[in-house]
C-alpha atoms as a PDB file:
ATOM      1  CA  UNK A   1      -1.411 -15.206  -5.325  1.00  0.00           C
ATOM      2  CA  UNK A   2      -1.801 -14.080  -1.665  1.00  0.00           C
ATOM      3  CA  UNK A   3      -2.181 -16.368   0.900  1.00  0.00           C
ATOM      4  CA  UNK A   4      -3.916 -15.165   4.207  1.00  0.00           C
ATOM      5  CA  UNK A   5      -4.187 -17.433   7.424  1.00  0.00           C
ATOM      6  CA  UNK A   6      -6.107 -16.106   9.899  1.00  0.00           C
ATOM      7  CA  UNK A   7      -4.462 -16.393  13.103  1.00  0.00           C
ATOM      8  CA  UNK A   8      -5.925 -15.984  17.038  1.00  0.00           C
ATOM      9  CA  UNK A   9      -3.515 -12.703  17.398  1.00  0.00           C
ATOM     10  CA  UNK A  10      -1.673 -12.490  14.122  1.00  0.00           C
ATOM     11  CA  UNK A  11      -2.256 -12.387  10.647  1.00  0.00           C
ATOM     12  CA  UNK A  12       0.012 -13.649   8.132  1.00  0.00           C
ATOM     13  CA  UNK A  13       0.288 -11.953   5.043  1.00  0.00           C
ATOM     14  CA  UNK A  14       2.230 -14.081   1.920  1.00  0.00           C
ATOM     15  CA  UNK A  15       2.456 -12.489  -1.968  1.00  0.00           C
ATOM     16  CA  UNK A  16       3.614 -14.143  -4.744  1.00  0.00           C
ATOM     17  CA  UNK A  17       2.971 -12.410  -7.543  1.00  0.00           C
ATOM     18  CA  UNK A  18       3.953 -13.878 -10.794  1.00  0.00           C
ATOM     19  CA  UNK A  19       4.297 -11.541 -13.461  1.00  0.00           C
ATOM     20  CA  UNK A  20       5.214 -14.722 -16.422  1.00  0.00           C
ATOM     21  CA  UNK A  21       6.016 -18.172 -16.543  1.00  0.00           C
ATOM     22  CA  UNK A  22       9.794 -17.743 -15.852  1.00  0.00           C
ATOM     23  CA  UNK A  23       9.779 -15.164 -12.487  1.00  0.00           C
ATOM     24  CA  UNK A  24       7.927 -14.972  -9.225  1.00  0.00           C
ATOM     25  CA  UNK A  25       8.086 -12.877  -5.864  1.00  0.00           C
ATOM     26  CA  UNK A  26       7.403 -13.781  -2.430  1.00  0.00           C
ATOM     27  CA  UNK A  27       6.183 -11.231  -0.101  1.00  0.00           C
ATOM     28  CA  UNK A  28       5.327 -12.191   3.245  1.00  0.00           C
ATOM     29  CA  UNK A  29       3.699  -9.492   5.498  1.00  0.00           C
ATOM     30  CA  UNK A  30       2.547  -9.540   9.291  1.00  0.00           C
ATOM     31  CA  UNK A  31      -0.553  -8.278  10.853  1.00  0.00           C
ATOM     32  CA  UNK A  32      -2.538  -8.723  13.682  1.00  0.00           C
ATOM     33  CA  UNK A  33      -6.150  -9.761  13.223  1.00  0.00           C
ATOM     34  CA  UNK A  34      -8.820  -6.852  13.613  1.00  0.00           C
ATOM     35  CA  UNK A  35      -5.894  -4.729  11.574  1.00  0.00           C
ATOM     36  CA  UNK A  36      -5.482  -3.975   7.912  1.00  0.00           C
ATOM     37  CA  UNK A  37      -3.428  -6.127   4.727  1.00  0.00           C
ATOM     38  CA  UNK A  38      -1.980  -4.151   1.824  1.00  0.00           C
ATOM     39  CA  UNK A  39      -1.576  -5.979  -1.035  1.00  0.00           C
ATOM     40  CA  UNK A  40       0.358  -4.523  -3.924  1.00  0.00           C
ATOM     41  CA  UNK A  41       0.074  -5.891  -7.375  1.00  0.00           C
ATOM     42  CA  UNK A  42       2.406  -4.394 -10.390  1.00  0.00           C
ATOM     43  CA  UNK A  43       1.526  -4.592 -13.802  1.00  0.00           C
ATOM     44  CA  UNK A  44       3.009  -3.856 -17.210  1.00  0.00           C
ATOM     45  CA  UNK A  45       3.120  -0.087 -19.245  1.00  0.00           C
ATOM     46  CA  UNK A  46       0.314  -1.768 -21.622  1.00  0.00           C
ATOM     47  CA  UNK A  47      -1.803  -2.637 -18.656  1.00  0.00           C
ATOM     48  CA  UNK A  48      -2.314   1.097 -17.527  1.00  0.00           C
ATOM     49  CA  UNK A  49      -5.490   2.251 -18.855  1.00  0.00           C
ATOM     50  CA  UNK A  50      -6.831  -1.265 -18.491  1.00  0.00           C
ATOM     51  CA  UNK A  51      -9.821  -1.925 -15.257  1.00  0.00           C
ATOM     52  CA  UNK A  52      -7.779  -3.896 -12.675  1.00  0.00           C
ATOM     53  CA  UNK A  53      -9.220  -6.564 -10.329  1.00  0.00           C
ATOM     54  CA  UNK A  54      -8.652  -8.732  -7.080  1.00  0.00           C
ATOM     55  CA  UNK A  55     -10.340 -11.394  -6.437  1.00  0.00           C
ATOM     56  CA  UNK A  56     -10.872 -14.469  -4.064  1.00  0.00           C
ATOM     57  CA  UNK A  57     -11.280 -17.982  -4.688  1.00  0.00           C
ATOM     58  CA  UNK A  58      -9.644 -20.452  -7.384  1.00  0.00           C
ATOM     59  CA  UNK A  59      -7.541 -19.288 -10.537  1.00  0.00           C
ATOM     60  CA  UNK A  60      -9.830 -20.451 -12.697  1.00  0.00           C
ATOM     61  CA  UNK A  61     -12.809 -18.935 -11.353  1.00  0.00           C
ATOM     62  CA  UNK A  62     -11.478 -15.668 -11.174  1.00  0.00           C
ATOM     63  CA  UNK A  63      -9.907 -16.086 -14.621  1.00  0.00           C
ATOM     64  CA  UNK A  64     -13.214 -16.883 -16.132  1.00  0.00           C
ATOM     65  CA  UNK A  65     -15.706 -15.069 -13.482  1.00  0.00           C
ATOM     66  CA  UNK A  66     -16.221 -12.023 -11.863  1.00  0.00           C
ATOM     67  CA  UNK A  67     -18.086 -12.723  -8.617  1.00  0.00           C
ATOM     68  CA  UNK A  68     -19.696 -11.119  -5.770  1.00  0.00           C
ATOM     69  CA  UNK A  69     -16.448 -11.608  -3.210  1.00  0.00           C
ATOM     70  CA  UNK A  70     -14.308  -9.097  -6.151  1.00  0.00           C
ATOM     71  CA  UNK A  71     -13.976  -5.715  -6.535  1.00  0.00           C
ATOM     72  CA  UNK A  72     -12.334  -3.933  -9.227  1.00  0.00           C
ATOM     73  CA  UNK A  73     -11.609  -0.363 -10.682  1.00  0.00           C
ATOM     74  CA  UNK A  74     -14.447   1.341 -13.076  1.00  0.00           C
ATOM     75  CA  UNK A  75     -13.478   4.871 -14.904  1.00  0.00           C
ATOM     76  CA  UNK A  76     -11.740   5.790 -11.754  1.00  0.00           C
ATOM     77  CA  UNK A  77      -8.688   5.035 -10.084  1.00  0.00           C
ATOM     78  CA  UNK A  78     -10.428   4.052  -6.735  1.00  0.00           C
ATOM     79  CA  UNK A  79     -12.910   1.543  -5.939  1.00  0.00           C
ATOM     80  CA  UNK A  80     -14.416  -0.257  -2.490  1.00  0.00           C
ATOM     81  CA  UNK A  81     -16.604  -2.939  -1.311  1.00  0.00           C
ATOM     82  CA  UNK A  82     -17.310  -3.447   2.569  1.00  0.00           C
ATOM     83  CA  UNK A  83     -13.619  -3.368   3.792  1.00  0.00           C
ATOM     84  CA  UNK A  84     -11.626  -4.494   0.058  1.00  0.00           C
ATOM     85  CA  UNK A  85     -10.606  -0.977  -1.297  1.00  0.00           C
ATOM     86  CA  UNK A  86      -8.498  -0.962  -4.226  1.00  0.00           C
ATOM     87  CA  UNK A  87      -6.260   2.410  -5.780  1.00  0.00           C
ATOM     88  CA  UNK A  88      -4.756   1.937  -8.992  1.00  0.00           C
ATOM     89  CA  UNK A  89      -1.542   4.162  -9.055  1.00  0.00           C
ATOM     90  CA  UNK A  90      -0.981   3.967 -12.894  1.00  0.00           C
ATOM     91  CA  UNK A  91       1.970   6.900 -12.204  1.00  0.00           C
ATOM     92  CA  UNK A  92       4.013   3.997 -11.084  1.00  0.00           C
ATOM     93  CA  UNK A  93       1.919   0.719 -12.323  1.00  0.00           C
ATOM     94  CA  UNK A  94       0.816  -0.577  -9.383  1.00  0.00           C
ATOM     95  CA  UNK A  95      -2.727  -1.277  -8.027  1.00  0.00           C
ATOM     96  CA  UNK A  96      -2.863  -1.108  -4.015  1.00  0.00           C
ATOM     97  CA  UNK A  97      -5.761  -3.806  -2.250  1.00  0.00           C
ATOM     98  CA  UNK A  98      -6.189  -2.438   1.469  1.00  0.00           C
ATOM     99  CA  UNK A  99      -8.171  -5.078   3.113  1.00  0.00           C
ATOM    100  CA  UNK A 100      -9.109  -3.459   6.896  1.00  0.00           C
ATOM    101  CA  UNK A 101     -10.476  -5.108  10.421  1.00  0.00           C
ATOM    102  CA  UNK A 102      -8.849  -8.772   9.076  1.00  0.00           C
ATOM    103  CA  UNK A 103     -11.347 -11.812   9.832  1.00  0.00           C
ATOM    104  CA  UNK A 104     -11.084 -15.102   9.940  1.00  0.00           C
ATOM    105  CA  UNK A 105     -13.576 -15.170   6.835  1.00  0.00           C
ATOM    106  CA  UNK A 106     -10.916 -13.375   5.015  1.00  0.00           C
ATOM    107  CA  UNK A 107      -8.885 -16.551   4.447  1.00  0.00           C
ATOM    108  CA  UNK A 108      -8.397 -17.903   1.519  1.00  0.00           C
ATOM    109  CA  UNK A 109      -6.734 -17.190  -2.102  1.00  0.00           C
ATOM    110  CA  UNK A 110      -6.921 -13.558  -3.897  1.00  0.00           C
ATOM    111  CA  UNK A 111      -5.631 -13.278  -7.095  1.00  0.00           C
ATOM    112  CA  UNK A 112      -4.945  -9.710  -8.660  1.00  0.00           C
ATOM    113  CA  UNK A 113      -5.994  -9.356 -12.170  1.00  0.00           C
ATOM    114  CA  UNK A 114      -6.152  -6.905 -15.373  1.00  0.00           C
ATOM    115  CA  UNK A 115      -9.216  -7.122 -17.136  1.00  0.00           C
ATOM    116  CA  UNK A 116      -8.448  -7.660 -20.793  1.00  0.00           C
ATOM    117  CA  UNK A 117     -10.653  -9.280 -23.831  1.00  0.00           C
ATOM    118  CA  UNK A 118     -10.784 -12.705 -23.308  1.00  0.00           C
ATOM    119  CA  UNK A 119      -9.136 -14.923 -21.058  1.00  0.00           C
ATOM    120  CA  UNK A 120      -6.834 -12.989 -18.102  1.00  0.00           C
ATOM    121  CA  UNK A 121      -3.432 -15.421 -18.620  1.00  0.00           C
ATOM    122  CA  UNK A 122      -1.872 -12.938 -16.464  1.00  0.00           C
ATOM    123  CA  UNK A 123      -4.070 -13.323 -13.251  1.00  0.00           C
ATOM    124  CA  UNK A 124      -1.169 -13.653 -10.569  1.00  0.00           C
ATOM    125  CA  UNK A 125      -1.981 -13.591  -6.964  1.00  0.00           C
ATOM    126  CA  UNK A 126      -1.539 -15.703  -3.377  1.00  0.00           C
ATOM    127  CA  UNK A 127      -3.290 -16.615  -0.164  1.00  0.00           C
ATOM    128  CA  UNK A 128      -3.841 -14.877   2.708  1.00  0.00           C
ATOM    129  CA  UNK A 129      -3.734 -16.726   5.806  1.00  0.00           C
ATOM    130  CA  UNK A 130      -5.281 -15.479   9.303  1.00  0.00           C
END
């Protein structure tokens, strides 16, 4: 989960990613608003050749819905949508979300995901706060 605050001259970058039940990771990153957040989500071997996601609102919804505010991968390792771009490094299992010029309307929760059949139990994310 990535938390981002927007700020009047800072931006506030925090990652958690959770990758089960039992561990968790805090990143917190600092940026100044009209600049660029990197958000890097790891996944597992199994995971490689799967489409990855990130997207913004509640858990649930993004476990259960793909909507207009997400962008994910297609057949290639690079996708974008107005300034979200995401890069799926699969040599070293990691997808890279570059969010650029940082708004206030970026705030809010993003959750990085692995598009699977089913349900996605393994959505983990944060919120980004400007």
């Amino acid at each position: 989960m990535v938390i981002l605050l927007v700020l009047t001259r800072k931006v506030v970058l925090l990652l958690a990613a959770m990758w089960s039940v039992c561990s968790a990771e805090l990143i917190t990153v600092e940026r100044y608003k009209g600049g660029k957040a990197e958000i890097r989500c790891p996944y597992r071997e199994e995971w490689r050749s799967h489409q990855k996601y990130i997207c913004k609102g509640s858990k649930m919804e993004c476990i259960t819905f793909l909507g207009d505010n997400d962008i994910e991968t297609e057949d290639e390792e690079r996708s974008s949508k107005w300034r979200y771009s995401l890069y799926d490094d699969k040599g070293v299992r990691v997808f890279i979300v570059t969010i650029t010029n940082l708004m206030s309307d970026d705030a809010g929760t993003y959750w990085c995901g692995v598009k699977r059949f089913g349900l996605d139990p393994e959505v983990y994310g944060g919120t980004v706060n400007l």
